[in-house]
PDB file of N, CA and C in Angstrom:
ATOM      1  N   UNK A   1     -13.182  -6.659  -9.337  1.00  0.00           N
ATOM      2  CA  UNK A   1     -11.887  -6.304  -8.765  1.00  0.00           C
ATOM      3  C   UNK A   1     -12.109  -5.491  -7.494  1.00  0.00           C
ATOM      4  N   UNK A   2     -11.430  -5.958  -6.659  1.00  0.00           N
ATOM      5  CA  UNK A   2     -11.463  -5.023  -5.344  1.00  0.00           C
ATOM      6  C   UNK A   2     -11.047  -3.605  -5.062  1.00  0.00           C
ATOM      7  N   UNK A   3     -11.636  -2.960  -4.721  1.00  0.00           N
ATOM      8  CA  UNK A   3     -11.189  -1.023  -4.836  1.00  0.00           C
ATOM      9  C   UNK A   3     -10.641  -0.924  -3.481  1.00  0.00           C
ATOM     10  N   UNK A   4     -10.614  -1.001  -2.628  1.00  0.00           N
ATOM     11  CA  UNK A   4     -10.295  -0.966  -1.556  1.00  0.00           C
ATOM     12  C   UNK A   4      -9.279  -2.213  -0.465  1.00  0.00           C
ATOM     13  N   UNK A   5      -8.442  -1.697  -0.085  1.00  0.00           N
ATOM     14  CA  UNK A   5      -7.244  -2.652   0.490  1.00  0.00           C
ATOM     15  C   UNK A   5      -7.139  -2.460   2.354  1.00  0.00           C
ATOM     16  N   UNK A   6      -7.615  -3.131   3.620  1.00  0.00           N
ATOM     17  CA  UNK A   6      -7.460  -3.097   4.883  1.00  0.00           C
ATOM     18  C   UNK A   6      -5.870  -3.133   5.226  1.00  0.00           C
ATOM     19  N   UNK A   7      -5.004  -2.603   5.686  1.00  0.00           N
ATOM     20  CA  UNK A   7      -3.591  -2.849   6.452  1.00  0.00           C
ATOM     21  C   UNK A   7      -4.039  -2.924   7.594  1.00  0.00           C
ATOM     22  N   UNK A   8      -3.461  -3.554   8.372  1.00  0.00           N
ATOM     23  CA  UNK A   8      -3.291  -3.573   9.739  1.00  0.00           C
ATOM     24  C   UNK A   8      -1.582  -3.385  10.003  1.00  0.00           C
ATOM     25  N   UNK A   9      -1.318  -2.259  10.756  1.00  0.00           N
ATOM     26  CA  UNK A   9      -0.289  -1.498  10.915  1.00  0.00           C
ATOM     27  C   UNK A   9       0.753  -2.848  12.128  1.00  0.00           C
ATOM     28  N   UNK A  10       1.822  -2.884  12.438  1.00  0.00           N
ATOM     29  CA  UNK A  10       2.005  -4.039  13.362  1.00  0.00           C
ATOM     30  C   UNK A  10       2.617  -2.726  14.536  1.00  0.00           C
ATOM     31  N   UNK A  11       2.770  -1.600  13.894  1.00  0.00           N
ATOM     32  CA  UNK A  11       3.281  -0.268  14.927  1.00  0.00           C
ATOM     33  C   UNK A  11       2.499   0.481  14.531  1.00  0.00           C
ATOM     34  N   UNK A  12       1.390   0.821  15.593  1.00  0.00           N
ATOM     35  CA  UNK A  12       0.587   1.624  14.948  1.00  0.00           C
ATOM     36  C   UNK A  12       0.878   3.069  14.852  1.00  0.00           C
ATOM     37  N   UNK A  13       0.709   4.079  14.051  1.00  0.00           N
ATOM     38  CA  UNK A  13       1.076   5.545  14.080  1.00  0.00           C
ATOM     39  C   UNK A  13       0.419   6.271  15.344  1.00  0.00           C
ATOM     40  N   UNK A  14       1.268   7.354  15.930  1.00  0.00           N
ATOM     41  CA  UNK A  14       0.633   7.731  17.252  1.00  0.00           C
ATOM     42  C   UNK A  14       0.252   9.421  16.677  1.00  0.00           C
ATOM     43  N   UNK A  15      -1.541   9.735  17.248  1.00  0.00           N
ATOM     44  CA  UNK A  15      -1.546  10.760  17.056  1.00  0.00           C
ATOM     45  C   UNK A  15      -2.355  11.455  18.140  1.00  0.00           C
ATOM     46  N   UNK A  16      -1.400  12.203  18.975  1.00  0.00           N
ATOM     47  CA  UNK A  16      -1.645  13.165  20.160  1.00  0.00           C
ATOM     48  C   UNK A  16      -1.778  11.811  20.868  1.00  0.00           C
ATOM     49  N   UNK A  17      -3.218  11.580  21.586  1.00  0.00           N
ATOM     50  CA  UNK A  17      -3.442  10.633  22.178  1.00  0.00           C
ATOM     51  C   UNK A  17      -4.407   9.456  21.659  1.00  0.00           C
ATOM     52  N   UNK A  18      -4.260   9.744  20.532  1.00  0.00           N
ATOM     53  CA  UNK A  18      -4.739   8.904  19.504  1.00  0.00           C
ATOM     54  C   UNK A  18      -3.871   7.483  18.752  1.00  0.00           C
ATOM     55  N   UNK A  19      -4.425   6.190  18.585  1.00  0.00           N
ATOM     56  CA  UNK A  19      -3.449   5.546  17.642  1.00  0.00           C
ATOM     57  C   UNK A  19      -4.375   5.268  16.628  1.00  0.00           C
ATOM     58  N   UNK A  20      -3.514   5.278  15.285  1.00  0.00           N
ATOM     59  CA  UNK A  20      -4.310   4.656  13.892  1.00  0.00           C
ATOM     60  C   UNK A  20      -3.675   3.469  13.758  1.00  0.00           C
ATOM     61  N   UNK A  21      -4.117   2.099  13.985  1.00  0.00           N
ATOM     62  CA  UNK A  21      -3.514   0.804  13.914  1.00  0.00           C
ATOM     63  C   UNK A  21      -4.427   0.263  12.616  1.00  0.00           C
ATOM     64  N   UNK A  22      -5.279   0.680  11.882  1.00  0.00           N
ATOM     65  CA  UNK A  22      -5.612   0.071  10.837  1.00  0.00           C
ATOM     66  C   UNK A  22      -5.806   1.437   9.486  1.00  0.00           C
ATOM     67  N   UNK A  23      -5.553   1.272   8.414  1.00  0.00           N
ATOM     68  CA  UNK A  23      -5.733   1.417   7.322  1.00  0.00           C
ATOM     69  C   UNK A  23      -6.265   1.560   6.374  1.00  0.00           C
ATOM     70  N   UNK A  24      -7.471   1.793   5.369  1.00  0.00           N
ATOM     71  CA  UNK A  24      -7.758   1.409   4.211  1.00  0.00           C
ATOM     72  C   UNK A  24      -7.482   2.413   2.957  1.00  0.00           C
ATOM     73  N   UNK A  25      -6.680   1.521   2.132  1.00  0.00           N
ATOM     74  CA  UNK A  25      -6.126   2.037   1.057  1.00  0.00           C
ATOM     75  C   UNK A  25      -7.144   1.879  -0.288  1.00  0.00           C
ATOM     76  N   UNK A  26      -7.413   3.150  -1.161  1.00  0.00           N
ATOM     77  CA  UNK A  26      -8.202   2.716  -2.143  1.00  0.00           C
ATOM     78  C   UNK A  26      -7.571   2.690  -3.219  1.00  0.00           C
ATOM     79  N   UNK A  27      -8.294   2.027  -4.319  1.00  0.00           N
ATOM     80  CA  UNK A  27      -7.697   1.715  -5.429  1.00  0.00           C
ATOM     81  C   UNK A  27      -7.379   2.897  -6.549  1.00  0.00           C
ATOM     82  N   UNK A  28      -5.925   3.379  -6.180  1.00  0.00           N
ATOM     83  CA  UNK A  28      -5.564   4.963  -7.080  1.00  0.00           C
ATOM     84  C   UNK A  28      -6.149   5.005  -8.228  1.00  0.00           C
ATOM     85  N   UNK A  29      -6.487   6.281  -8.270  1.00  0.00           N
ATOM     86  CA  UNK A  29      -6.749   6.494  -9.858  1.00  0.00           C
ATOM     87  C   UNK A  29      -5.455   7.426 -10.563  1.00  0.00           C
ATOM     88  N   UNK A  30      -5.833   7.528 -11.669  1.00  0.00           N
ATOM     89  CA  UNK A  30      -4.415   7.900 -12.536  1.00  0.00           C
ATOM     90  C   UNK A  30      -3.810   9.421 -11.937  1.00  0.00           C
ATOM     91  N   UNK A  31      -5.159   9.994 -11.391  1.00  0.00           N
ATOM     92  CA  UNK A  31      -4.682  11.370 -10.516  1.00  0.00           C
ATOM     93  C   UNK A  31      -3.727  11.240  -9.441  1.00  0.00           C
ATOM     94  N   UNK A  32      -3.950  10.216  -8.534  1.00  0.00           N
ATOM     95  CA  UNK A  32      -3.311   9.440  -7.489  1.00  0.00           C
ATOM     96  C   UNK A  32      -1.820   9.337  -7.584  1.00  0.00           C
ATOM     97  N   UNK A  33      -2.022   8.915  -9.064  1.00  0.00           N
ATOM     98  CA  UNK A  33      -0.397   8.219  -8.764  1.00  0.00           C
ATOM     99  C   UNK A  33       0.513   9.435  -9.658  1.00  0.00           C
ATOM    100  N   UNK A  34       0.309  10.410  -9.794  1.00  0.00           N
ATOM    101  CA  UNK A  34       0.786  11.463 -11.374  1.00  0.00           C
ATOM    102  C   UNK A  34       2.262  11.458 -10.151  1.00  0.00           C
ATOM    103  N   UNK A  35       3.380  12.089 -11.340  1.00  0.00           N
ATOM    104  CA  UNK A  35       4.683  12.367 -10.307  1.00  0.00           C
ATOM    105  C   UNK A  35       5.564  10.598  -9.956  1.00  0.00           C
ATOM    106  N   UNK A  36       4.756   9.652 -10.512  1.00  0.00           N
ATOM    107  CA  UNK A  36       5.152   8.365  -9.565  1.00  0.00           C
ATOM    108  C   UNK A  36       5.232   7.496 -11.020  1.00  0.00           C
ATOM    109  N   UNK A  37       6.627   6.926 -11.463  1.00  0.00           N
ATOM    110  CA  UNK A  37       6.465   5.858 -12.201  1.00  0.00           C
ATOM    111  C   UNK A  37       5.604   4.238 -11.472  1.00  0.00           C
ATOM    112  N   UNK A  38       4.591   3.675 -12.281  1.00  0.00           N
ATOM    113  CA  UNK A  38       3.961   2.545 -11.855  1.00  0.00           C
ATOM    114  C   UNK A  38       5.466   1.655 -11.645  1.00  0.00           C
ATOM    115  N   UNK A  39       6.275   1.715 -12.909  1.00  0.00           N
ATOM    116  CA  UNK A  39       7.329   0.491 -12.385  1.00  0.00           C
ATOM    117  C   UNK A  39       7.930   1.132 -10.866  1.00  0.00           C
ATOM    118  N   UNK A  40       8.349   2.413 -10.246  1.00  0.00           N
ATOM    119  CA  UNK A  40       8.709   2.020  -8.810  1.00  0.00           C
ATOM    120  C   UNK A  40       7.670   1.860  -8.273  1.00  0.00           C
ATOM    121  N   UNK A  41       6.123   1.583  -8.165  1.00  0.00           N
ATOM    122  CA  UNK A  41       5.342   1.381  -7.575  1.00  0.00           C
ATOM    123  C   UNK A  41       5.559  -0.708  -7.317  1.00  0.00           C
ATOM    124  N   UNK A  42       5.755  -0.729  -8.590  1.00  0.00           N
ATOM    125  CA  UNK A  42       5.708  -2.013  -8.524  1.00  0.00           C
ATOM    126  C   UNK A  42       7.277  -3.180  -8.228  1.00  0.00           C
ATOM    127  N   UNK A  43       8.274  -1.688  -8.319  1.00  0.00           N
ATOM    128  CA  UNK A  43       9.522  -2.367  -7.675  1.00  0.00           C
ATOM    129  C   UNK A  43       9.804  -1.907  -6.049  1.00  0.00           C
ATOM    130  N   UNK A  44       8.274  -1.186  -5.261  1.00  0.00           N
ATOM    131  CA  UNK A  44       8.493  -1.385  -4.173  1.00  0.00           C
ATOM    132  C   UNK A  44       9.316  -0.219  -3.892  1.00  0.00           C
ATOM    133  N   UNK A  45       9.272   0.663  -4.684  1.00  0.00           N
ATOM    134  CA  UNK A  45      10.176   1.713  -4.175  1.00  0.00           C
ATOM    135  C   UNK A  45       9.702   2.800  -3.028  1.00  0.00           C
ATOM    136  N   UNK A  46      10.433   3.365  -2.022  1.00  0.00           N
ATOM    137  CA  UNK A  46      10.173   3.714  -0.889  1.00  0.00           C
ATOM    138  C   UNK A  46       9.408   5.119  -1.144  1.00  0.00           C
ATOM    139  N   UNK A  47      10.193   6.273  -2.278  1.00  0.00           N
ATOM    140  CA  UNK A  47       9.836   7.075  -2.097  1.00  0.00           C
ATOM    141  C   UNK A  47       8.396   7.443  -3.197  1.00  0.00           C
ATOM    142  N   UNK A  48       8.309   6.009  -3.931  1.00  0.00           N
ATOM    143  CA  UNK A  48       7.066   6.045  -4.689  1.00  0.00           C
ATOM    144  C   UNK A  48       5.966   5.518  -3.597  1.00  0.00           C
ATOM    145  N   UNK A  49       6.105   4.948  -2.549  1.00  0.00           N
ATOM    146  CA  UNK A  49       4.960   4.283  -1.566  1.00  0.00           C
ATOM    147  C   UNK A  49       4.438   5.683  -0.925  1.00  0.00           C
ATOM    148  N   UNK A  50       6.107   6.091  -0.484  1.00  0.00           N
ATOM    149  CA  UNK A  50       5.508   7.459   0.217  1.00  0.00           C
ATOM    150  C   UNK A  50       4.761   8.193  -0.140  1.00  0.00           C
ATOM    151  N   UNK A  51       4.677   8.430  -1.420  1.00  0.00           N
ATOM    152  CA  UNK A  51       4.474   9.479  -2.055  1.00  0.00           C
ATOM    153  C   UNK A  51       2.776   9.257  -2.096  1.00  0.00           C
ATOM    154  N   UNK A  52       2.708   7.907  -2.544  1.00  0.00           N
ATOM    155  CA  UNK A  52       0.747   7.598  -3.274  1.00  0.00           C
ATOM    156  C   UNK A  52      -0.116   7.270  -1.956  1.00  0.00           C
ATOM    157  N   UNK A  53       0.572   6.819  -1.160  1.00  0.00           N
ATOM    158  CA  UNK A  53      -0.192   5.858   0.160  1.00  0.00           C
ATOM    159  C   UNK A  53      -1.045   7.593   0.856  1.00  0.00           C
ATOM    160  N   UNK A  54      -0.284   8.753   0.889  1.00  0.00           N
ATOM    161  CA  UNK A  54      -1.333   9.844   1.882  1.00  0.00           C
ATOM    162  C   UNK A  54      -2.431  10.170   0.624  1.00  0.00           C
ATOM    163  N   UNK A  55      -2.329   9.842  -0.427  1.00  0.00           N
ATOM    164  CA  UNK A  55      -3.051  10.439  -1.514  1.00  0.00           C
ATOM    165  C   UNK A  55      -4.782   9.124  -1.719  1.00  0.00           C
ATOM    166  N   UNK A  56      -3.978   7.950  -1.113  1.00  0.00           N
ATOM    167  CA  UNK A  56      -5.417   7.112  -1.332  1.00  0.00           C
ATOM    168  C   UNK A  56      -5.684   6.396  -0.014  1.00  0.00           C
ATOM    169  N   UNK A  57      -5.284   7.215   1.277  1.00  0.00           N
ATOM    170  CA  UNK A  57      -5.360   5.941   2.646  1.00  0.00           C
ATOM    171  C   UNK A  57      -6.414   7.331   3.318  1.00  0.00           C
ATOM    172  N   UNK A  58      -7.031   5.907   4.088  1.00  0.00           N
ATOM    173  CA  UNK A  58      -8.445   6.279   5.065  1.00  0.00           C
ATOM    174  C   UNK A  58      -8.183   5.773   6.317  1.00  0.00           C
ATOM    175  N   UNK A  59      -8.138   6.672   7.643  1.00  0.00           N
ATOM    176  CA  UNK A  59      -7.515   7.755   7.597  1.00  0.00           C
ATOM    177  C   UNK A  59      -6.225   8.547   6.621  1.00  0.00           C
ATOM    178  N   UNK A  60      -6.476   9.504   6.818  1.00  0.00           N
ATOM    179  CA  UNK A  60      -5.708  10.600   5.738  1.00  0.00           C
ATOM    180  C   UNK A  60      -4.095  10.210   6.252  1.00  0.00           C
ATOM    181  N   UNK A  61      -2.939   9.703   5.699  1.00  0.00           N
ATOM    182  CA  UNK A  61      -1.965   9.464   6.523  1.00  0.00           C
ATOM    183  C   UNK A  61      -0.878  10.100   5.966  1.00  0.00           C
ATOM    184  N   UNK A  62      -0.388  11.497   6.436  1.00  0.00           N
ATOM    185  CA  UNK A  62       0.614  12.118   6.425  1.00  0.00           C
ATOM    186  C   UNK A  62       1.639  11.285   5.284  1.00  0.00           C
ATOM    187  N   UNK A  63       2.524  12.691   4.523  1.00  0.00           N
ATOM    188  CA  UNK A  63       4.276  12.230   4.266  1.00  0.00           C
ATOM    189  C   UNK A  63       5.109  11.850   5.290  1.00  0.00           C
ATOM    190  N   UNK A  64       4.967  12.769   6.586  1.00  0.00           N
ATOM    191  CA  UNK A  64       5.675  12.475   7.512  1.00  0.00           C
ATOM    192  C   UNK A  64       5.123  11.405   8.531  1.00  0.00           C
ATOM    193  N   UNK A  65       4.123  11.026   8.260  1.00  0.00           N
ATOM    194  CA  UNK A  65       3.946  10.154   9.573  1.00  0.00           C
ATOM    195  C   UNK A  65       4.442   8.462   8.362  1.00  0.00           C
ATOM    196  N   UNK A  66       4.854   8.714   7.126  1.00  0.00           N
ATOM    197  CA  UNK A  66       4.766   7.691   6.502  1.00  0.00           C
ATOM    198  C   UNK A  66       6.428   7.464   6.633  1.00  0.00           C
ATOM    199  N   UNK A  67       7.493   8.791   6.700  1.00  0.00           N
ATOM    200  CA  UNK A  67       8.417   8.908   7.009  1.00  0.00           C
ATOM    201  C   UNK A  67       9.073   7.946   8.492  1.00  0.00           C
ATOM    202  N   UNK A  68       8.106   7.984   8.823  1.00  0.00           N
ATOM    203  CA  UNK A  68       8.537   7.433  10.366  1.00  0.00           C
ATOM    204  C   UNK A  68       7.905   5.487  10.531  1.00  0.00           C
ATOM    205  N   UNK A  69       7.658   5.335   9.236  1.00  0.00           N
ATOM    206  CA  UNK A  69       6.336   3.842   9.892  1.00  0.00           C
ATOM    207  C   UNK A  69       7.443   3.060   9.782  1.00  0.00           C
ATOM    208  N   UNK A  70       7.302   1.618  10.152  1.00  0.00           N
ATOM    209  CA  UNK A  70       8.226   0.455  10.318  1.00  0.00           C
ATOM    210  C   UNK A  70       8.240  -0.472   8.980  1.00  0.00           C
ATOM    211  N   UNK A  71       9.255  -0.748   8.577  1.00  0.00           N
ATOM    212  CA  UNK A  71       9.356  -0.934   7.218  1.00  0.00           C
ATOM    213  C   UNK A  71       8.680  -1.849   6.931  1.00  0.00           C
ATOM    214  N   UNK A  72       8.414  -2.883   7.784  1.00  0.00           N
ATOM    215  CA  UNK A  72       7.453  -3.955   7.786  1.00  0.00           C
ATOM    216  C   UNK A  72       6.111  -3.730   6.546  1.00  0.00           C
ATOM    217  N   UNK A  73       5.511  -2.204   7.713  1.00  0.00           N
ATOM    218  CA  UNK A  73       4.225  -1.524   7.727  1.00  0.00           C
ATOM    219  C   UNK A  73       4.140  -0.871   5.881  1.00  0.00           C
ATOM    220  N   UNK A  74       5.680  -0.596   6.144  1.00  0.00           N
ATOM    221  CA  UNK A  74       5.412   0.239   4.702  1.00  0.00           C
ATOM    222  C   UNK A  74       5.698  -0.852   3.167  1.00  0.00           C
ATOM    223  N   UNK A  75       6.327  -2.099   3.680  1.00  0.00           N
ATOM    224  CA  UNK A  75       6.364  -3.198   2.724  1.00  0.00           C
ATOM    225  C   UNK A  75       4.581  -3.447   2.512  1.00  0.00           C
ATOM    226  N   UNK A  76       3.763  -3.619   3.583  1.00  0.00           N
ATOM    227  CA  UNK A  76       2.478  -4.141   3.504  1.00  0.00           C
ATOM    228  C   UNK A  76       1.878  -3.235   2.419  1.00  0.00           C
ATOM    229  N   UNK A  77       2.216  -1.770   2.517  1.00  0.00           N
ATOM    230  CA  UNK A  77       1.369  -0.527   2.190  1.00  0.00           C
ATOM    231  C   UNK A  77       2.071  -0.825   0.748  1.00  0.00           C
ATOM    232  N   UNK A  78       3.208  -1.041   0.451  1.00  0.00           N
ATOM    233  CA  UNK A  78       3.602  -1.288  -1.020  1.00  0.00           C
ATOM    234  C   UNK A  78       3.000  -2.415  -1.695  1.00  0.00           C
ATOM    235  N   UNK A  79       2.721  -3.236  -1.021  1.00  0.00           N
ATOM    236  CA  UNK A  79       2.545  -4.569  -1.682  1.00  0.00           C
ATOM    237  C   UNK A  79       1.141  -4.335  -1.805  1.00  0.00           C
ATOM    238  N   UNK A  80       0.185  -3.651  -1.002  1.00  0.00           N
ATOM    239  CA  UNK A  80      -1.085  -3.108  -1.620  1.00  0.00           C
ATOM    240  C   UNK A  80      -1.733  -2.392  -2.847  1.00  0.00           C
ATOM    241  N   UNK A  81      -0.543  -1.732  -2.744  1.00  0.00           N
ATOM    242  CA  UNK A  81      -0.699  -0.836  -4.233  1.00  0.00           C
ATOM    243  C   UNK A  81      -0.541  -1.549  -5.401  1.00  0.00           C
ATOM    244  N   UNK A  82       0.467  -2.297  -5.270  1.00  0.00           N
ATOM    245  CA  UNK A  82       0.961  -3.042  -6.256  1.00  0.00           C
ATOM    246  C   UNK A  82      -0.472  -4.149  -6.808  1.00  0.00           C
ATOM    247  N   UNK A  83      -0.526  -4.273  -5.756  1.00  0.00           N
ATOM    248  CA  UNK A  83      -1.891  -5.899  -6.292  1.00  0.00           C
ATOM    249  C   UNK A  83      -3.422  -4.738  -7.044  1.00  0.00           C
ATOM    250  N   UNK A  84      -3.163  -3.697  -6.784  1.00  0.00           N
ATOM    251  CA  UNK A  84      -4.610  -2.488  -7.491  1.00  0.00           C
ATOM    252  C   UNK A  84      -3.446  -2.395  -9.169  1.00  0.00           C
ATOM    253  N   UNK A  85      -2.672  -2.283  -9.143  1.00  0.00           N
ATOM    254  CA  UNK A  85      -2.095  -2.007 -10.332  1.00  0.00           C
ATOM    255  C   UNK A  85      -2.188  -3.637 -11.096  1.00  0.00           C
ATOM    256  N   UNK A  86      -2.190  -4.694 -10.960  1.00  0.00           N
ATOM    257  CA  UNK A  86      -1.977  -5.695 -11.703  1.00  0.00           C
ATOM    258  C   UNK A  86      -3.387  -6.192 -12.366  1.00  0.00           C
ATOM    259  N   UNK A  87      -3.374  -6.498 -13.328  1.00  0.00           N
ATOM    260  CA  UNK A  87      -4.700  -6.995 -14.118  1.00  0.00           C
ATOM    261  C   UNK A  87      -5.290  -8.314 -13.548  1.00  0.00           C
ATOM    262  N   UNK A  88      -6.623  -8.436 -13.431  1.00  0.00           N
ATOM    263  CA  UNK A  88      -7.182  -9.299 -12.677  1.00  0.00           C
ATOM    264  C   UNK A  88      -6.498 -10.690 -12.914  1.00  0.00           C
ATOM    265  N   UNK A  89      -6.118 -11.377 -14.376  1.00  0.00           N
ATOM    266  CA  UNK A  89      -5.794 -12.397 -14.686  1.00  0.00           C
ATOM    267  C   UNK A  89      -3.981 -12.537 -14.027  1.00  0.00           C
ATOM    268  N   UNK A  90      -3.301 -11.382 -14.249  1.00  0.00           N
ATOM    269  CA  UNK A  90      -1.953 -11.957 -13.428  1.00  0.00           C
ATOM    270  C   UNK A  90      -1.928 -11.654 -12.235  1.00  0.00           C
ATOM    271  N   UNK A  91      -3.306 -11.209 -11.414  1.00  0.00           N
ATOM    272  CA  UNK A  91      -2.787 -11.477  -9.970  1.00  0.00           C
ATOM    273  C   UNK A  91      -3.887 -12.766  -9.643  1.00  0.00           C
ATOM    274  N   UNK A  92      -4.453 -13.265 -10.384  1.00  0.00           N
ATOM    275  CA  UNK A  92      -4.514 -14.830 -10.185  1.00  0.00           C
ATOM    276  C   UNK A  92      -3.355 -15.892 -10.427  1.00  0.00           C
ATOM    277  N   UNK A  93      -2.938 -15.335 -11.314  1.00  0.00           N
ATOM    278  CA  UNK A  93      -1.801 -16.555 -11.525  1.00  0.00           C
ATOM    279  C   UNK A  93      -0.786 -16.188 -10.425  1.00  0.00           C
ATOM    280  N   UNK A  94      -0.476 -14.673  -9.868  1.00  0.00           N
ATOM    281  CA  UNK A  94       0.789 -14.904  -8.791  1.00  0.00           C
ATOM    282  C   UNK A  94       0.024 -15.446  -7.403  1.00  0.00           C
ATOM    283  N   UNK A  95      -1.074 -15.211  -7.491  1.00  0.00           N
ATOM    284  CA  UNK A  95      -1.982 -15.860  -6.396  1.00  0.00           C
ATOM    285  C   UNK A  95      -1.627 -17.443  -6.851  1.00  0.00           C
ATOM    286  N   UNK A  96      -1.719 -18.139  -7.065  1.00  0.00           N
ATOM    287  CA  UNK A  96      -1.340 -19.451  -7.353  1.00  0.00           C
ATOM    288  C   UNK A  96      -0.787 -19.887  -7.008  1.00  0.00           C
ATOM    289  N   UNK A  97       0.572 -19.160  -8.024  1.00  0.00           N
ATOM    290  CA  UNK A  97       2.111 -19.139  -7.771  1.00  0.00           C
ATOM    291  C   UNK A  97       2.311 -19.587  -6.344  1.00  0.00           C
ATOM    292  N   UNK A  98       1.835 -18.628  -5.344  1.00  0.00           N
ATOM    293  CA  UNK A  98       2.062 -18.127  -4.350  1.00  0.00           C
ATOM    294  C   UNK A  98       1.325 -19.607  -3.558  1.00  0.00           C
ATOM    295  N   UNK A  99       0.385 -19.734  -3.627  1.00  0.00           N
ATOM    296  CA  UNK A  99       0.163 -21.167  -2.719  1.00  0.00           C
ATOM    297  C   UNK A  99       0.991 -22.281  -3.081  1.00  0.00           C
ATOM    298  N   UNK A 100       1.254 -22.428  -4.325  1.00  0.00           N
ATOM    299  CA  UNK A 100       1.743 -23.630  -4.558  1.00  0.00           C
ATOM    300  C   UNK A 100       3.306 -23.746  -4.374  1.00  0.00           C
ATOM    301  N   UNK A 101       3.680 -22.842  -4.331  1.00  0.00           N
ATOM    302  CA  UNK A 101       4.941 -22.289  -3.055  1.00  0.00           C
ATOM    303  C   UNK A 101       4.726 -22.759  -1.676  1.00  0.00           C
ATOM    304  N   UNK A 102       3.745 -22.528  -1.022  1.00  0.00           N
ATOM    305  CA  UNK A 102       3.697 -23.053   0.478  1.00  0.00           C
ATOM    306  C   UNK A 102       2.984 -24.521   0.841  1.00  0.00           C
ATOM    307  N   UNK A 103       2.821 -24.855  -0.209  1.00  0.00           N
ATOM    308  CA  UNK A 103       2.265 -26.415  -0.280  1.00  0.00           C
ATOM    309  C   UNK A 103       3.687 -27.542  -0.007  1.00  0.00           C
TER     310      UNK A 103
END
């Protein structure tokens, strides 16, 4: 199983004269996520993304700079978490799912 997740930001966060346009999210551990039901993790909820994404992202990425990202950015950052929470066998089958949808 993969521990680690790449985003690529499509707005990247600006810092001083710095930008962070990429990401890597690791795979939470149960410390990570305390305070956060897994089901809003996994219904995509905003203030559960906010909350876990500064606790497991490389660079270190602020509440507030998570406050400000483009929802796009923060759908990607949800949908990351979500695929570390699912058991190897049902994120093969939504992997499937999911091609045989675009076929």
């Amino acid at each position: 199983m993969q521990n680690t997740t790449a985003v690529t930001l499509s707005a990247p966060i600006k810092r001083g004269d710095k930008e962070v346009a990429d990401i890597t999210l690791h795979k939470p551990n149960a410390g990570a996520l305390r305070g956060v039901s897994l089901r809003e993790l996994l219904d995509m909820n905003t203030d559960a993304i906010v909350t876990v994404v500064p606790r497991v992202s490389d660079p270190k990425i602020t509440p507030q700079e998570m406050q400000t990202m483009e929802p796009c950015d923060l759908l990607m950052m949800g949908a990351a978490l979500a695929g570390f929470l699912l058991p190897p066998e049902l994120k093969t089958e939504a992997e499937k799912e999911i091609l045989a949808r675009t076929e």
